[in-house]
Protein backbone atom coordinates (compact mmCIF):
# COMPACT_ATOMS: atom_id res chain seq x y z
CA UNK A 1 -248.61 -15.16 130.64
CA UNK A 2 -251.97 -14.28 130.02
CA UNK A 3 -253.80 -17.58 132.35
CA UNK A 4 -250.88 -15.32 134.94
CA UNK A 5 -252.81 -12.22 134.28
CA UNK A 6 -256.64 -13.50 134.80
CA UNK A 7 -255.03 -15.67 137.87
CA UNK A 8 -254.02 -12.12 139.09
CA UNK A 9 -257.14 -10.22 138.05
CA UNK A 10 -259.58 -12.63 139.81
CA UNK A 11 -256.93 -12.33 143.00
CA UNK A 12 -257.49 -9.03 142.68
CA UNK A 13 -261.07 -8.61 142.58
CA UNK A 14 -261.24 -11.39 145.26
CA UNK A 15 -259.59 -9.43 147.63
CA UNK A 16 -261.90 -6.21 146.89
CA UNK A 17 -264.67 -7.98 147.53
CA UNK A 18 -263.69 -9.48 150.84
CA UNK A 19 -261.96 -5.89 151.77
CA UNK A 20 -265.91 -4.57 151.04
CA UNK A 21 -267.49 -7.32 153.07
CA UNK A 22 -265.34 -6.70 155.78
CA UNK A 23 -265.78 -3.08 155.95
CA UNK A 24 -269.72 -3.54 155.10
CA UNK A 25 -270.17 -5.95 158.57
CA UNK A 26 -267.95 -2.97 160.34
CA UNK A 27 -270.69 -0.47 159.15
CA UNK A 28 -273.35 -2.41 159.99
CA UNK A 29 -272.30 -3.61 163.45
CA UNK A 30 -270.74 0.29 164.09
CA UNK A 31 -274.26 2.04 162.78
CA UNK A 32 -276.44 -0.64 164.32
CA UNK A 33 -275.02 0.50 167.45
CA UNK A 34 -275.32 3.86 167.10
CA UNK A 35 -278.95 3.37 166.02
CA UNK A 36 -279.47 1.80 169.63
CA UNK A 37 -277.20 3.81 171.69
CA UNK A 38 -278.78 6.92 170.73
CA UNK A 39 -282.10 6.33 171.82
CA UNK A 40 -280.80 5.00 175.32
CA UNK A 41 -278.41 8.00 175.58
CA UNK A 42 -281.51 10.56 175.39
CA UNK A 43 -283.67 8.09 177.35
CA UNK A 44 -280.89 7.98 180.15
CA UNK A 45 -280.80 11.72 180.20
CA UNK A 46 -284.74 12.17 180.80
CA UNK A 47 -285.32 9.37 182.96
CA UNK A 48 -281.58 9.43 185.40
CA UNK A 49 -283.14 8.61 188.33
CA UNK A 50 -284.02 5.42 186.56
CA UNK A 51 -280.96 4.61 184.99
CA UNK A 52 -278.97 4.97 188.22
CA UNK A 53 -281.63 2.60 189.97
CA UNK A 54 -281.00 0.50 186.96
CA UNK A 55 -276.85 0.32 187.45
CA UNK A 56 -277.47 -0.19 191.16
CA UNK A 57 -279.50 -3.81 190.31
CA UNK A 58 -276.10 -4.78 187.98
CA UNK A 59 -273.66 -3.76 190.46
CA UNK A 60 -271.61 -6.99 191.43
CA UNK A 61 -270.78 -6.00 194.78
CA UNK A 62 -274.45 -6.99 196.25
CA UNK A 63 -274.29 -10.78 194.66
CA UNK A 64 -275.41 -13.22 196.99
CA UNK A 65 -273.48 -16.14 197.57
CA UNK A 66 -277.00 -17.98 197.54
CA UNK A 67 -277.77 -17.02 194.07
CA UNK A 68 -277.37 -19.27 191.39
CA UNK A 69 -274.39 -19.70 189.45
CA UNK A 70 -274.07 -16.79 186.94
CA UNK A 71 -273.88 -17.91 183.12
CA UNK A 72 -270.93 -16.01 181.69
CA UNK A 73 -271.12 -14.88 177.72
CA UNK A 74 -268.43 -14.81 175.66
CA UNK A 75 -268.37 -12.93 172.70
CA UNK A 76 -266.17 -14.00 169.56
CA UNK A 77 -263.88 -12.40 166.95
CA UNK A 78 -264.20 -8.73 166.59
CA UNK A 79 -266.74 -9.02 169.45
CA UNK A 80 -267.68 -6.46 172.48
CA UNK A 81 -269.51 -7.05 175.93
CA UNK A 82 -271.79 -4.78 178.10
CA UNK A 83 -270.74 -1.53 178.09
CA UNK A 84 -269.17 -1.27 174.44
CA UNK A 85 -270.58 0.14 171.37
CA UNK A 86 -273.41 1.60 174.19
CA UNK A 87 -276.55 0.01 175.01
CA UNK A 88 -276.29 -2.72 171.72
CA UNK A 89 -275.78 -5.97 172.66
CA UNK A 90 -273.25 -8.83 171.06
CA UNK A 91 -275.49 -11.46 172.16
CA UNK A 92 -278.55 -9.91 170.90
CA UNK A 93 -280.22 -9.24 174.36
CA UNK A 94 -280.33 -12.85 174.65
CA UNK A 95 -278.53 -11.97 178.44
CA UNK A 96 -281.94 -10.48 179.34
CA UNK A 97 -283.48 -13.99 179.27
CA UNK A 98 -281.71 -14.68 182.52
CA UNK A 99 -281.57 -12.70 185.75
CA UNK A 100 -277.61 -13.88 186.71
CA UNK A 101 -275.70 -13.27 183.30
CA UNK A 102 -272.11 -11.40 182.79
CA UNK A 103 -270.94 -10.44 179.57
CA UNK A 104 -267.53 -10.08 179.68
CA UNK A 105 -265.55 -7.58 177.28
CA UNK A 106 -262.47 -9.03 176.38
CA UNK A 107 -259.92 -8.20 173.44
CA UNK A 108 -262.04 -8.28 170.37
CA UNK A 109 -258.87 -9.39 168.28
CA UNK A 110 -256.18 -10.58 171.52
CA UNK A 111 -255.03 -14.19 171.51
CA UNK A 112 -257.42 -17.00 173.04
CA UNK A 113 -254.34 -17.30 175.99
CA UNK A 114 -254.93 -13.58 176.43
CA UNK A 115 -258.78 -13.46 176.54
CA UNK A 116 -258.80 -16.46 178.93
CA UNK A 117 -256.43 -14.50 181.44
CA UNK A 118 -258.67 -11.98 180.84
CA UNK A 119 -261.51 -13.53 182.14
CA UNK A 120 -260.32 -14.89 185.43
CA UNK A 121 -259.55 -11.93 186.69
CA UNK A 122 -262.50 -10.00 185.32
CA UNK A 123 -264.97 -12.71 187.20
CA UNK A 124 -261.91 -13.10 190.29
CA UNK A 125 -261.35 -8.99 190.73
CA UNK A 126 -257.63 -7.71 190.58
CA UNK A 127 -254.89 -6.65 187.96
CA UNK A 128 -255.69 -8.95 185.08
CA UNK A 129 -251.61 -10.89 185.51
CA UNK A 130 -250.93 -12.78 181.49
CA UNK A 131 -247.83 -14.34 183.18
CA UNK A 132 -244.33 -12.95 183.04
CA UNK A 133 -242.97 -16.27 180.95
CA UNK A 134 -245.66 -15.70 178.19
CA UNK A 135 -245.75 -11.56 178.40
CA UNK A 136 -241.92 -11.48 177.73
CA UNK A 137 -241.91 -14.07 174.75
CA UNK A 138 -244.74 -12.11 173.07
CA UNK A 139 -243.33 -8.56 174.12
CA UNK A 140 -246.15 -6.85 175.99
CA UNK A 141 -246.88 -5.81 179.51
CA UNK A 142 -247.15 -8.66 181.87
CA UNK A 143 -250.27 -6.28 183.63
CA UNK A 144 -253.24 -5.52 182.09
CA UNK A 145 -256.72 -3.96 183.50
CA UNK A 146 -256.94 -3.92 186.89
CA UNK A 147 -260.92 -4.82 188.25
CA UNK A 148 -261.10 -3.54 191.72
CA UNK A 149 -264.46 -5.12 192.37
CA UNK A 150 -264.62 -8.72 190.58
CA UNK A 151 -267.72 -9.57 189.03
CA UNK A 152 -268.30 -12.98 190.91
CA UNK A 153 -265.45 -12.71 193.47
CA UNK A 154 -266.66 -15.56 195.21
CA UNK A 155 -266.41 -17.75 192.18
CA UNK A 156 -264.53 -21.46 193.57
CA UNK A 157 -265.71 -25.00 193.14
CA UNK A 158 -268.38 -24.14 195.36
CA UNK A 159 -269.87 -21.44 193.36
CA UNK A 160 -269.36 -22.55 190.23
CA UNK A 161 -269.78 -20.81 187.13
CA UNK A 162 -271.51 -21.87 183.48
CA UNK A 163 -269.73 -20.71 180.11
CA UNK A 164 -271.69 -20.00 177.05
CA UNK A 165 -269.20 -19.25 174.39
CA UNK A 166 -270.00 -17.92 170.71
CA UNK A 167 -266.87 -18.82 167.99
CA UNK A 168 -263.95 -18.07 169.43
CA UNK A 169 -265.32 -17.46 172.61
CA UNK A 170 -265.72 -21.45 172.94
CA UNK A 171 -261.93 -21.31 172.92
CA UNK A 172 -261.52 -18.97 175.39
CA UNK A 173 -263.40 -21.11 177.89
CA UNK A 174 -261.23 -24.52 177.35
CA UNK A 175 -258.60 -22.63 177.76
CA UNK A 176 -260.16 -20.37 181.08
CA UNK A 177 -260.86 -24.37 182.31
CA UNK A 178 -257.66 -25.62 181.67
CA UNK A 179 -255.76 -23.07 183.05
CA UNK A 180 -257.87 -23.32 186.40
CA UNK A 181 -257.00 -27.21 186.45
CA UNK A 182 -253.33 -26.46 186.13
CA UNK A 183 -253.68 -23.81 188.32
CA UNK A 184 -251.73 -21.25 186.17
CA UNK A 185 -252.97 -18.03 188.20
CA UNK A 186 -250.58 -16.71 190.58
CA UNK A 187 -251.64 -16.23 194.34
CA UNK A 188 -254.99 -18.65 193.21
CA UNK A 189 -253.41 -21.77 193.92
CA UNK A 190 -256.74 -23.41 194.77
CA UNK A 191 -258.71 -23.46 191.28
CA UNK A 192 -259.66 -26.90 189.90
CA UNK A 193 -261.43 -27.51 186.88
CA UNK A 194 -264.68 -27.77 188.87
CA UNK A 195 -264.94 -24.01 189.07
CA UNK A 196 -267.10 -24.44 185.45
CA UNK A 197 -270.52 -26.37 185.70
CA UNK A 198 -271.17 -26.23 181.81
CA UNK A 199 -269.63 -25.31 178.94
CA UNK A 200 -272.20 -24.43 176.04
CA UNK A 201 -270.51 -23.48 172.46
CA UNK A 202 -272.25 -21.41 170.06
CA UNK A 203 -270.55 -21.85 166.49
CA UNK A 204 -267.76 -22.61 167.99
CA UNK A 205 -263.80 -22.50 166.98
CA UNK A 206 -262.63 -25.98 168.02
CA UNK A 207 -260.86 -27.30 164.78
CA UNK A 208 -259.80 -23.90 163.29
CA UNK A 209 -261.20 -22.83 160.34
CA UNK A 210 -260.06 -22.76 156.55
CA UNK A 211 -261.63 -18.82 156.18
CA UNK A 212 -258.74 -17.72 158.13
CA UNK A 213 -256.68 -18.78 154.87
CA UNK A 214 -259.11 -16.70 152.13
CA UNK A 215 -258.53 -13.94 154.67
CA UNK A 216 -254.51 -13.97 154.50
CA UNK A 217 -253.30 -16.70 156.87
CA UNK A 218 -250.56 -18.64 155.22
CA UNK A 219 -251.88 -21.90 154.99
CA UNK A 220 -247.94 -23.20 155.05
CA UNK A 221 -247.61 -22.44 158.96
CA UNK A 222 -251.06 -20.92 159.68
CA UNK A 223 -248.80 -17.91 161.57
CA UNK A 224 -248.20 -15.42 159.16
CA UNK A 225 -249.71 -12.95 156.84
CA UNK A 226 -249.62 -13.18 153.12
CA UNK A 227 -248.08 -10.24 151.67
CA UNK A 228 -251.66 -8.56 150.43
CA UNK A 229 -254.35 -9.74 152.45
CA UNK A 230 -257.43 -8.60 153.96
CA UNK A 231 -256.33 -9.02 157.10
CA UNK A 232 -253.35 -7.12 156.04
CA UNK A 233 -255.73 -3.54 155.80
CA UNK A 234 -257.25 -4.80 158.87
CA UNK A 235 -253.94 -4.81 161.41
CA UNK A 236 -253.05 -1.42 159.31
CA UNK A 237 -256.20 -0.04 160.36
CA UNK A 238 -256.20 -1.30 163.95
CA UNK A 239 -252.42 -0.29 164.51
CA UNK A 240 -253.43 3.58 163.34
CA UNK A 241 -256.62 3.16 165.86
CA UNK A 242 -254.83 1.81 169.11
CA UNK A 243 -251.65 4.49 168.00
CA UNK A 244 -254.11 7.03 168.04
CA UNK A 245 -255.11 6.33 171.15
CA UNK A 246 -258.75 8.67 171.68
CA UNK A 247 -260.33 7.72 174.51
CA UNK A 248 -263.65 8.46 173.48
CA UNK A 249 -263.27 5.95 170.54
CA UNK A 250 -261.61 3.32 172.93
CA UNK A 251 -264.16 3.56 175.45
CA UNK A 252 -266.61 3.00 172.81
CA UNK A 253 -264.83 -0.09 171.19
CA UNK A 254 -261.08 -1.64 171.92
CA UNK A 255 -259.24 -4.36 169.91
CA UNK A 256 -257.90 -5.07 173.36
CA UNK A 257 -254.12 -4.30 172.82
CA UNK A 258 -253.55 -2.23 175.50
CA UNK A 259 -250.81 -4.41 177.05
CA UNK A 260 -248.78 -4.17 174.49
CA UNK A 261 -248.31 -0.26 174.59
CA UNK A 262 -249.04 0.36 170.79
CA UNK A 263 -250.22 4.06 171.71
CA UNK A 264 -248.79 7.33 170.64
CA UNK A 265 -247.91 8.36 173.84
CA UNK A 266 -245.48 5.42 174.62
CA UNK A 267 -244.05 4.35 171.15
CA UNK A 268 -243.98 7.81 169.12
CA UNK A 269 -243.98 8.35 165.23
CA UNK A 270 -241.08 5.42 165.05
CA UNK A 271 -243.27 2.69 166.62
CA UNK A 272 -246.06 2.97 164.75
CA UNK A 273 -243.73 2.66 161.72
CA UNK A 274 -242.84 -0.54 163.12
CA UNK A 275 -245.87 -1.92 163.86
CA UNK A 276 -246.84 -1.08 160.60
CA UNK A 277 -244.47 -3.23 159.09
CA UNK A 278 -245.36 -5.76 161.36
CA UNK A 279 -241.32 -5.71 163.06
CA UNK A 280 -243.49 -5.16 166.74
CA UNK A 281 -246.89 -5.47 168.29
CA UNK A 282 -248.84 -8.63 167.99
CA UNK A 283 -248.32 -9.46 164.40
CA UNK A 284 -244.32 -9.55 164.93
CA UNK A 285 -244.92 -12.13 167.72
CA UNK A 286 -248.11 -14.09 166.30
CA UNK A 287 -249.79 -13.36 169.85
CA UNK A 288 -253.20 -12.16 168.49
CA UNK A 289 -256.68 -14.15 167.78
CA UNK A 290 -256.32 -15.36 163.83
CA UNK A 291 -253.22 -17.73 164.32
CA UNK A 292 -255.05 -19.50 167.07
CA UNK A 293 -258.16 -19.94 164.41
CA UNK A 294 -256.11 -21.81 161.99
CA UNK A 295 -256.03 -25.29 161.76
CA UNK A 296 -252.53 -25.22 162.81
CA UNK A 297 -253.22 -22.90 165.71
CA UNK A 298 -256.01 -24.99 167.00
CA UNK A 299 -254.57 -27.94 167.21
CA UNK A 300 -251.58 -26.66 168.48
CA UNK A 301 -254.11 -25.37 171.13
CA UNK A 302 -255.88 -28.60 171.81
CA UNK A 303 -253.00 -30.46 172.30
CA UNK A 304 -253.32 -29.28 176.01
CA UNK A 305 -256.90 -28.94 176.71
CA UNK A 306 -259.07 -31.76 178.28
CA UNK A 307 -262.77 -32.33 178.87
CA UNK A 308 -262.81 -32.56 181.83
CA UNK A 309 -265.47 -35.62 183.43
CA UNK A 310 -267.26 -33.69 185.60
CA UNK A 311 -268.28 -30.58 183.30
CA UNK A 312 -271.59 -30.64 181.15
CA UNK A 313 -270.52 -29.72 177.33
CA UNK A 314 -272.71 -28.67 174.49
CA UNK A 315 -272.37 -27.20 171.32
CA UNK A 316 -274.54 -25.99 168.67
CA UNK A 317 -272.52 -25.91 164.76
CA UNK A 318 -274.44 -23.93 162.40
CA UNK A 319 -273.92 -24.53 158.38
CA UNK A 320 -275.43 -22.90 155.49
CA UNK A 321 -274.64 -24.75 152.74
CA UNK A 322 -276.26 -27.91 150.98
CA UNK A 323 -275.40 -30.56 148.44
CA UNK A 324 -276.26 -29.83 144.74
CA UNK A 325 -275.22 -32.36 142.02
CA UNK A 326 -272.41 -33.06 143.41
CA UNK A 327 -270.87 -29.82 145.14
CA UNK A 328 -271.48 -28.10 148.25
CA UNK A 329 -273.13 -24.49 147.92
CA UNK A 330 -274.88 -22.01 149.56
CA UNK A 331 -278.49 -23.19 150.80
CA UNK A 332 -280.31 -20.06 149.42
CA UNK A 333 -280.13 -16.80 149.10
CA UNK A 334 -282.33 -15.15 151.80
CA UNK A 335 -281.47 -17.32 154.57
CA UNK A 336 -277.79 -15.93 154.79
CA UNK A 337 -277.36 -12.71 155.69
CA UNK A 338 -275.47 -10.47 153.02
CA UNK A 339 -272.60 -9.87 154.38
CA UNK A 340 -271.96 -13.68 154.67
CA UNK A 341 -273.01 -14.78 151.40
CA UNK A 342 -269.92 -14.51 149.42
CA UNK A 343 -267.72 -15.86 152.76
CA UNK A 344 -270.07 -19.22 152.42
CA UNK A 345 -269.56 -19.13 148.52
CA UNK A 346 -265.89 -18.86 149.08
CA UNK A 347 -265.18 -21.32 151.65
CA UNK A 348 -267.47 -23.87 149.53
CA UNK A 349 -265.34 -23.56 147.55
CA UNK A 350 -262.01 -23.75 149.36
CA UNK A 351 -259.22 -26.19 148.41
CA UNK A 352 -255.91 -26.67 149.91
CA UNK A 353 -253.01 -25.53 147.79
CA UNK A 354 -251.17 -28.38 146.21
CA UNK A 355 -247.89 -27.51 146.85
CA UNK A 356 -248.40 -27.21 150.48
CA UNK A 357 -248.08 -30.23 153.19
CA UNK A 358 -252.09 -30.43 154.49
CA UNK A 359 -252.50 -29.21 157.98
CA UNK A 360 -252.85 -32.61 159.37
CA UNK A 361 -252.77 -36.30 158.39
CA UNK A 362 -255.90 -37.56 156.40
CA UNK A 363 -256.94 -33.93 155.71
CA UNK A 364 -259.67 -34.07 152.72
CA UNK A 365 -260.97 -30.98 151.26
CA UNK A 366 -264.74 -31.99 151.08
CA UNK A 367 -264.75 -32.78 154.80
CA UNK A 368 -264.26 -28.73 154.97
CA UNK A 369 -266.95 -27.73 152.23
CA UNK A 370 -269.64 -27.11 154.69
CA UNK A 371 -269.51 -23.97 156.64
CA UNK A 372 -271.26 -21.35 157.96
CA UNK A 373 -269.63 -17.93 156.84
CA UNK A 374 -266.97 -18.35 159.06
CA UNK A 375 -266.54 -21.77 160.58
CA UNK A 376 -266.23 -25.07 158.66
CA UNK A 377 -269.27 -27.11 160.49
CA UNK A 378 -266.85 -30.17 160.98
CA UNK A 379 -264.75 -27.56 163.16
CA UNK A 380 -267.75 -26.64 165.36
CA UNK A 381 -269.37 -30.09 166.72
CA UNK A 382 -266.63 -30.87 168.94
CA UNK A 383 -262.91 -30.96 169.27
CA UNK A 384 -261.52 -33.40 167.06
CA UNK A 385 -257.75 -32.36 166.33
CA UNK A 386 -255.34 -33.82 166.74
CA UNK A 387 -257.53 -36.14 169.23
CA UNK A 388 -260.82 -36.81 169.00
CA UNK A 389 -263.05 -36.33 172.26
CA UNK A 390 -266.26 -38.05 173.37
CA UNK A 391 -269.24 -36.87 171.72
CA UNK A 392 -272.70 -37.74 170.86
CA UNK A 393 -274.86 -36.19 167.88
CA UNK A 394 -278.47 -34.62 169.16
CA UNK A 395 -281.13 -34.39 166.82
CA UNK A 396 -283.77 -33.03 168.77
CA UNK A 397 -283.44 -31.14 172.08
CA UNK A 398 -285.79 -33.75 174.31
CA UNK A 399 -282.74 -35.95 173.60
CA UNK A 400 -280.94 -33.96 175.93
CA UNK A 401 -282.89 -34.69 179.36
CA UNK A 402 -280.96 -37.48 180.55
CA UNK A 403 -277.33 -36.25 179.87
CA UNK A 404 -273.60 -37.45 181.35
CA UNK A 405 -270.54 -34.96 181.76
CA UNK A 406 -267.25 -35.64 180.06
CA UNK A 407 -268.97 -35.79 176.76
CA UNK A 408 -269.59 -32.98 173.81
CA UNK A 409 -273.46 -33.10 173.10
CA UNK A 410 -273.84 -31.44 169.47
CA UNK A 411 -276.60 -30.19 167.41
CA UNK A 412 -276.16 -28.91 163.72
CA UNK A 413 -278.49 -26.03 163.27
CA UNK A 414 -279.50 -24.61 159.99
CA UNK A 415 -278.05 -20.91 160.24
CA UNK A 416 -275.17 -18.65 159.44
CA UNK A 417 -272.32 -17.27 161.61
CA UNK A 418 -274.64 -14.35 163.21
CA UNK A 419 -277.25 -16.37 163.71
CA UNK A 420 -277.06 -16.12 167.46
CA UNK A 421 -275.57 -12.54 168.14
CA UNK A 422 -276.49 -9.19 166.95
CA UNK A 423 -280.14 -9.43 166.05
CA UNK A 424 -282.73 -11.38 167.74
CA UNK A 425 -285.58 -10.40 165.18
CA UNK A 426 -282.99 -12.15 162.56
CA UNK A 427 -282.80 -15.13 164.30
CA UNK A 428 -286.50 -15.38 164.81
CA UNK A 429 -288.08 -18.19 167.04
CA UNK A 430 -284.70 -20.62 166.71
CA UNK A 431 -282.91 -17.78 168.36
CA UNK A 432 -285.15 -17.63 171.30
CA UNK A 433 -285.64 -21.78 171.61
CA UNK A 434 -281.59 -22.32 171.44
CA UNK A 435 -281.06 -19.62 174.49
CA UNK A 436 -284.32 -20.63 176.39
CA UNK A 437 -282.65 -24.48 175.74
CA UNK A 438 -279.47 -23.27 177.07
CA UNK A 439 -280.34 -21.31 180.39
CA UNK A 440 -283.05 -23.67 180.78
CA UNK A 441 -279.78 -26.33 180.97
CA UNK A 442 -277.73 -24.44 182.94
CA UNK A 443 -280.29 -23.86 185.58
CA UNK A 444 -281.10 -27.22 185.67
CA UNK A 445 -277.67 -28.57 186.27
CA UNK A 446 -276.87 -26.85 189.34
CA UNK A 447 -274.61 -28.41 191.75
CA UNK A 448 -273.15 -28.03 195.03
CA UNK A 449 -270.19 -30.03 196.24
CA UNK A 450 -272.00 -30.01 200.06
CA UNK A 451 -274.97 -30.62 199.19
CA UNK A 452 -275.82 -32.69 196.13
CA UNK A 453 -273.60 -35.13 193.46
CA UNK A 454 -273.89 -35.45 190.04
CA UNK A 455 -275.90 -38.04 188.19
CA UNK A 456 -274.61 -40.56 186.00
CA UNK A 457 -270.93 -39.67 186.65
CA UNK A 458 -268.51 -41.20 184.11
CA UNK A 459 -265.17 -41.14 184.55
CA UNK A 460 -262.77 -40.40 181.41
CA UNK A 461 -259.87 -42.23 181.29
């Protein structure tokens, strides 16, 4: 009774402290934003002439099909693009390194299926079309935004796009690629893989991740929410927000739910009660982003996506943890950033319930131990579940000048989950050298079906 009670206490106080991280990072990413916004907001009122000169150069109508492939950002979990949360950026104004980059704002919390559809038709132009199979199994509209001007309209194999994708975002572009092989968009019966040059992953989401489990996934189907969770207070407080509906606050941030009609106006005082206890929305369905970040969920995932042999893939993993007599713990104190320490404590610490089936066959705990805040750094390198794809380990970037598509490049960089977004000052000179690497990459490995072929061409069989 009493080992019952302190199992229950430290449950308890476990949960507090995640709720308190959680809402800490909100704070922080919510004031941050303010901080910047302000400043621009007062700026933009002084100086308007400026500002509207300064829209006119981003406008994607007067893109020239002669310019070079634009580099598309994708922002992860609980993530924004240009034009949310004001002038801050997701990516940490890494975008401004490059003179043709889109930052995309999808669903900060939608599915990766959702966020890819998303994409397409934010890059394509048009009503943004989920698919009337999928939008009827997880009950929600089978329209979403509708883009009257497309950011890169012209966008086919012969103006090709390159991906950079941070955590979940990596996702989202396998998916965006495989769909366009398959050619899964409706009245687009032309796409082909080819339409993506390079896929670069930034901490990325391949394998799942064993945090989603501390944070309330049941790690029996990796679909469901325990009972009390933190991401239990989290859908209650995003199921008030999107009921609510204020359009000042939703044109500052969105969760992205709009499709599924969660809003005051459509569901009254009844619906919310059922989306509060989880009988509708995308919790009664499992069609939002932490199911597809379980193991479960990712594999489930990967079971259908390729690399392809003609795309360029790399990925940087980050970890901040270390061995230390034995066990894996946090490498220091003042290289993680607050918020994260106690999320790399915990998942160092991680094990696997013994009464529950593992997630997969010859699933070890230590191979899990390392992580980043967020990610397990075995999950980030490349996919690996429930088949392993071609890869190759990179030590130092000058390793990367003669390089073959079809195969995941990696590099395991000392850093936390936010090393590359939010803060560039935080991320000091590794922050600038990993982006410089990247565009530098993606500018380099430009190529036009009429005009030039790609070296060293493998073929994946």
């Amino acid at each position: 009774m009493i080992k019952r009670w302190w199992v229950s206490a430290f449950q308890l106080a476990e949960l507090f402290v995640s709720l308190m991280v959680h809402l800490l990072y909100g704070l922080y990413v919510y004031s941050t934003a303010v901080a910047v916004d302000l400043p621009q907001a007062l700026s933009d009122r002084i100086f308007k002439a400026n500002a509207i000169s300064e829209v006119k150069k981003q406008d994607p109508s007067t893109t020239n099909v002669d310019d070079l492939p634009p580099i598309v950002l994708i922002h992860g979990i609980f993530g924004f693009g240009e034009g949310k949360l004001g002038g801050f950026s997701y990516f940490g104004g890494a975008e401004k390194k490059d003179e043709r980059v889109l930052v995309p704002d999808l669903g900060s919390l939608t599915s990766i299926y959702d966020r890819a559809r998303e994409l397409f038709y934010y890059l394509k132009g048009g009503s943004v079309d989920y698919g009337e199979e999928h939008s009827k199994a997880c009950g929600h509209s089978q329209f979403g935004r509708f883009y009257e001007q497309g950011h890169y309209p012209e966008w086919d194999e012969d103006h090709p796009i390159h991906i950079v994708g941070h955590s979940a975002g990596a996702q989202v572009a396998r998916v965006l690629q495989q769909m366009l092989a398959d050619k899964a968009f409706k009245d687009h019966e032309n796409t082909s893989e080819n339409w993506v040059l390079s896929i670069t992953a930034l901490s990325g989401a391949f394998n799942g991740t064993t945090r989603t489990y501390l944070d309330g996934m049941l790690p029996e189907d990796g679909r469901n929410l325990r009972r009390i969770c933190v991401m239990q207070f989290c859908r209650i407080g995003v199921v008030i927000y999107d009921w609510l509906d204020i359009p000042l606050l939703k044109t500052y941030y969105n969760f992205g739910f709009d499709h599924f009609n969660l809003s005051w106006r459509k569901v009254g005082l009844w619906g919310l009660v059922d989306c509060l206890l989880g009988n509708a929305g995308p919790w009664a369905t499992g069609d939002w982003i932490l199911p597809d970040l379980t193991i479960q969920g990712s594999m489930k995932l990967n079971r259908d996506l390729q690399t392809f042999p003609n795309t360029f893939y790399f990925s940087y993993a980050t970890k901040r943890t270390r061995k230390f007599l034995g066990f894996t713990v946090p490498s220091g104190v003042l290289g993680i950033h607050p918020i994260l320490f106690m999320r790399v404590l915990q998942m160092s610490l991680y094990h696997h319930p013994l009464d529950v089936p593992p997630p997969y066959k010859g699933y070890r705990d230590e191979y899990w131990l390392e992580n980043d805040g967020a990610l397990n750094t075995i999950s980030m390198t490349h996919p690996r579940l429930p088949v392993e794809h071609p890869s190759c380990p990179v030590t130092n970037d000058s390793e990367c000048q003669t390089l073959q598509p079809g195969i995941w490049y990696y590099k395991i960089v000392e850093g936390d989950h936010l090393l590359f977004i939010l803060s560039r000052e935080r991320g000091g000179v590794q922050f600038d050298v990993v982006y410089d690497g990247i565009f530098k990459r993606c500018r380099k490995h430009v190529f036009k079906k009429t005009t030039q072929t790609i070296p060293n061409q493998v073929t994946m069989n």
